[in-house]
Protein backbone atom coordinates (compact mmCIF):
# COMPACT_ATOMS: atom_id res chain seq x y z
CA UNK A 1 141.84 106.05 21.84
CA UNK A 2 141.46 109.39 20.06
CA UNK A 3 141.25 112.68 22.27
CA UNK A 4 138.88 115.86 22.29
CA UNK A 5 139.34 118.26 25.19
CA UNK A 6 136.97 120.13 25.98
CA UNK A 7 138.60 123.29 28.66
CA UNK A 8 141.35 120.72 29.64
CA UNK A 9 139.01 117.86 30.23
CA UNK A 10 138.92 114.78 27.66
CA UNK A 11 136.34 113.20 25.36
CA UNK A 12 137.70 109.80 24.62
CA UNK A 13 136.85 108.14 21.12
CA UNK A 14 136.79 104.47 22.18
CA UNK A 15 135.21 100.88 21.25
CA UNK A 16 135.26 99.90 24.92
CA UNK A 17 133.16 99.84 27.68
CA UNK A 18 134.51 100.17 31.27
CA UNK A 19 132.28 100.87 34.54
CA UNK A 20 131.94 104.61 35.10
CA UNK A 21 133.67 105.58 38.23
CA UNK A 22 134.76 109.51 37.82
CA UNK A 23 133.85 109.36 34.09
CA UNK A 24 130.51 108.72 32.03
CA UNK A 25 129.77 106.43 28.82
CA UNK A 26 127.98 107.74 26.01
CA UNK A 27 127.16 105.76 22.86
CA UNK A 28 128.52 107.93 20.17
CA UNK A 29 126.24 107.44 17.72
CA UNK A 30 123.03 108.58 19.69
CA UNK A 31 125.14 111.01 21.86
CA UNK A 32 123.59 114.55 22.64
CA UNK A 33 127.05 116.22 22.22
CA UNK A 34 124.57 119.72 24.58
CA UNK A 35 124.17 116.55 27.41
CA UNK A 36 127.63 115.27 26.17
CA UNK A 37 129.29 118.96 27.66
CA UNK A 38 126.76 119.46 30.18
CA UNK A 39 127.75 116.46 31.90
CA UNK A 40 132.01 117.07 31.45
CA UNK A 41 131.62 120.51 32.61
CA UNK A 42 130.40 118.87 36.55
CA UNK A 43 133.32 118.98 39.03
CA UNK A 44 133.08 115.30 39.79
CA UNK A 45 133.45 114.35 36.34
CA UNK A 46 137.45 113.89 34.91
CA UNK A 47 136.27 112.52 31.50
CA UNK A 48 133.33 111.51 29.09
CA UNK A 49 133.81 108.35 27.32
CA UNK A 50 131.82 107.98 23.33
CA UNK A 51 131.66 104.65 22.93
CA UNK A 52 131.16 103.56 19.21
CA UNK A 53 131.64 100.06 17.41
CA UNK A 54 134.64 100.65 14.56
CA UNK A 55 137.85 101.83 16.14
CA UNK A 56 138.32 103.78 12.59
CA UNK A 57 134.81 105.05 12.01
CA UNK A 58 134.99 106.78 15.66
CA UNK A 59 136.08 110.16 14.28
CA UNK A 60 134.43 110.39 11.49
CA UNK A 61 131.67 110.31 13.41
CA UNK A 62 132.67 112.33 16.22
CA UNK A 63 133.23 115.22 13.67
CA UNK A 64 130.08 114.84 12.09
CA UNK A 65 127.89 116.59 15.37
CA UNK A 66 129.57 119.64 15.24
CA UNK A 67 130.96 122.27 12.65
CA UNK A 68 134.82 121.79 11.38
CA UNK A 69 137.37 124.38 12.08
CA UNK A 70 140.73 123.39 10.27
CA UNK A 71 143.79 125.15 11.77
CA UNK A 72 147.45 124.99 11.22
CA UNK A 73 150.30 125.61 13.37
CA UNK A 74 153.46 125.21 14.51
CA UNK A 75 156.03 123.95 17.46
CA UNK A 76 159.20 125.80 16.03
CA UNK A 77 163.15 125.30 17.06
CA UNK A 78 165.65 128.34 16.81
CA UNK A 79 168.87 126.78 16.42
CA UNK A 80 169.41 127.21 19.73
CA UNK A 81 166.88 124.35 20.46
CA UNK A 82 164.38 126.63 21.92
CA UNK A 83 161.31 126.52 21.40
CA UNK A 84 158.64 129.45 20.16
CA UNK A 85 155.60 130.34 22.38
CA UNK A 86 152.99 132.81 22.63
CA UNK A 87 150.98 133.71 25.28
CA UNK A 88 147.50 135.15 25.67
CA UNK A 89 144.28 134.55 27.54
CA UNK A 90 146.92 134.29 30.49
CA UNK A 91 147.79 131.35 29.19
CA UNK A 92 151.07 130.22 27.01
CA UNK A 93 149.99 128.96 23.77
CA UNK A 94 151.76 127.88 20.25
CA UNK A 95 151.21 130.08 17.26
CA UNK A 96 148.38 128.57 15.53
CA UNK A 97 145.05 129.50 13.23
CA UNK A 98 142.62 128.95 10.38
CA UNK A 99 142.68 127.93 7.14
CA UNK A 100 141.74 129.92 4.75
CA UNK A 101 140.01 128.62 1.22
CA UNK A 102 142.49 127.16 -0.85
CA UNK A 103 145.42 127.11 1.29
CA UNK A 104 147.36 123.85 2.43
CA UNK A 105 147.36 122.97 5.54
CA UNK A 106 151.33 123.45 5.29
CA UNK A 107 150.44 126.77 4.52
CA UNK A 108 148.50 127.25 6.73
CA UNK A 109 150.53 126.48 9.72
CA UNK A 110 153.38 128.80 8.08
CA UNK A 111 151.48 131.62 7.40
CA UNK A 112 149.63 131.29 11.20
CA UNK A 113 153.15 131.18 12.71
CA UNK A 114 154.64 134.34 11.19
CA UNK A 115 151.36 136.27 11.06
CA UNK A 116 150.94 136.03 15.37
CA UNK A 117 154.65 135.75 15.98
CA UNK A 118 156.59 137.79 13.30
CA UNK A 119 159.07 135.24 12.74
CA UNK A 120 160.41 134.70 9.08
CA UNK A 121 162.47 131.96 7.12
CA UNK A 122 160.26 128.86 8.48
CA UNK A 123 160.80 125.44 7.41
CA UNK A 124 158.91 122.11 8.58
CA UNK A 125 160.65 119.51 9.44
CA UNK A 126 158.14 116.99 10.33
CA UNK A 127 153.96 116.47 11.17
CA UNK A 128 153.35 116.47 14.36
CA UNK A 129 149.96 114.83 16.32
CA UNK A 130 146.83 116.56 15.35
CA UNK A 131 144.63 117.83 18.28
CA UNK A 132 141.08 118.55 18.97
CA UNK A 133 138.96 120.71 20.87
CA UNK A 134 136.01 121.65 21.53
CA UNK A 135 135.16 125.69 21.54
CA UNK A 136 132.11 127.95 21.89
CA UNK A 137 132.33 131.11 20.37
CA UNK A 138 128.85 132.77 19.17
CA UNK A 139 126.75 130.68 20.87
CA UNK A 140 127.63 127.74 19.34
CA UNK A 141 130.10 124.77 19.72
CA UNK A 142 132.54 124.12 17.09
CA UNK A 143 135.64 121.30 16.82
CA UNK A 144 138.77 123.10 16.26
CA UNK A 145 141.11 120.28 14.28
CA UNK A 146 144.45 121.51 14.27
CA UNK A 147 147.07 120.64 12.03
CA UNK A 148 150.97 120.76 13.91
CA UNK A 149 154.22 120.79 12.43
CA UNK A 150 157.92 120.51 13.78
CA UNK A 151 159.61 123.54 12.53
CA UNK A 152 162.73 125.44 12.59
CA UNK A 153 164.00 128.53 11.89
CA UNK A 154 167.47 131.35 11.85
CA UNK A 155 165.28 134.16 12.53
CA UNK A 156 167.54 136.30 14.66
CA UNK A 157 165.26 139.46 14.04
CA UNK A 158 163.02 141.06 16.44
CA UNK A 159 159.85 139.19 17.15
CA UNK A 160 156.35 140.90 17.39
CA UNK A 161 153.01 139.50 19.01
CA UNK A 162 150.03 140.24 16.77
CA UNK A 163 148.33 142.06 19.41
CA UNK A 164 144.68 142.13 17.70
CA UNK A 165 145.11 138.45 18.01
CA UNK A 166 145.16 138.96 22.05
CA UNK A 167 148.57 137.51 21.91
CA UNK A 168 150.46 139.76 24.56
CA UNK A 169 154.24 138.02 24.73
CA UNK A 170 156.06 136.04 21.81
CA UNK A 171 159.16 134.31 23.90
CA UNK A 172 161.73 131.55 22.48
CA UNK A 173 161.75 129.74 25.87
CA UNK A 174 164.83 126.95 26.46
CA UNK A 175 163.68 123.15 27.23
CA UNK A 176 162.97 123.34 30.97
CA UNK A 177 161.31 126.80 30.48
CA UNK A 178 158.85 125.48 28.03
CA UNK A 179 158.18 123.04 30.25
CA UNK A 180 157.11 125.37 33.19
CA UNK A 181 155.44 127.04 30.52
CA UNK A 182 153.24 123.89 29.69
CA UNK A 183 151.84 124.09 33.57
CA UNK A 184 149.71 126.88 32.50
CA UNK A 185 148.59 125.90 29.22
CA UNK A 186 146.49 123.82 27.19
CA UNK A 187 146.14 119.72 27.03
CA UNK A 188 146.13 119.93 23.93
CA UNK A 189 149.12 121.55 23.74
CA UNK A 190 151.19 118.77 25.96
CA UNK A 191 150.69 116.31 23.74
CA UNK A 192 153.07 117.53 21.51
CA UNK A 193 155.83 117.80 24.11
């Protein structure tokens, strides 16, 4: 069952039907994605569920009712085994951001990292999940796809927030910090811990 969050609630990609109890069932393929988010954003709701016929057409599909943002980013180790975060919006985040026109996705997550953390000398170790969410910025909705990456790095320099980014506080935070860290922060964000 693929995953969209919409502010920390889920839109589930699925072929199967249940009976609603605190969730709703759309059929994907005639969904209003404006009645879609009207209806997640009601307290009594936990979840929408798009229901659509082929488990590997759901997707596809999905991505098709709203504009594409591809981003890049990264969950990068100091050889410590701590783990780099930023925060802002109040919230603790990992360094992420947009593609730019032909730029790799690997790139792209590189570039994103250093450019909001300061950090030099990355190297990816491994692909991590990719998430999706759903934003509104302008007026309109957009899917944000984001491409993460296991990194590490022996960066010992000094580490600066890009601050027209809105990022306040660039921290390597140790295993059980990170996880306090993850209680104010993103869904999307957990499922790469």
């Amino acid at each position: 069952m693929q995953c969209i969050f919409v502010n920390n609630k889920p839109i589930y990609l699925t072929t199967i039907v249940e009976k609603e109890t605190d969730f709703k069932n759309f059929l994907l393929k005639d969904a209003d994605l404006n009645v879609v988010l009207k209806t997640l954003s009601k307290k009594k709701i936990n979840s929408v569920r798009l229901i659509g016929y082929s488990e590997d057409k759901l997707l596809k599909t999905f991505k098709k009712k709203l504009p594409n943002v591809v981003a890049g980013g990264g969950k990068v180790y100091n050889k410590n085994g701590e783990i780099l975060f930023i925060y802002r919006n109040d919230k603790w985040d990992l360094p992420k951001g947009k593609a730019e026109k032909k730029e790799t996705i690997e790139d792209t997550a590189i570039r994103e990292v250093e450019e909001e953390t300061g950090i030099k000398n990355l190297e990816i170790i491994d692909k991590l999940p990719t998430t999706y969410h759903i934003y509104k910025r302008n007026g309109k909705h957009k899917l944000k796809i984001t491409h993460w990456y296991k990194m590490k790095s022996d960066f010992k320099g000094k580490l600066h927030p890009q601050l027209n980014e809105g990022i306040t506080k660039v921290e390597w935070l140790k295993e059980e910090e990170a996880y306090k860290a993850l209680e104010n922060s993103y869904a999307n964000i957990k499922l790469l811990f």
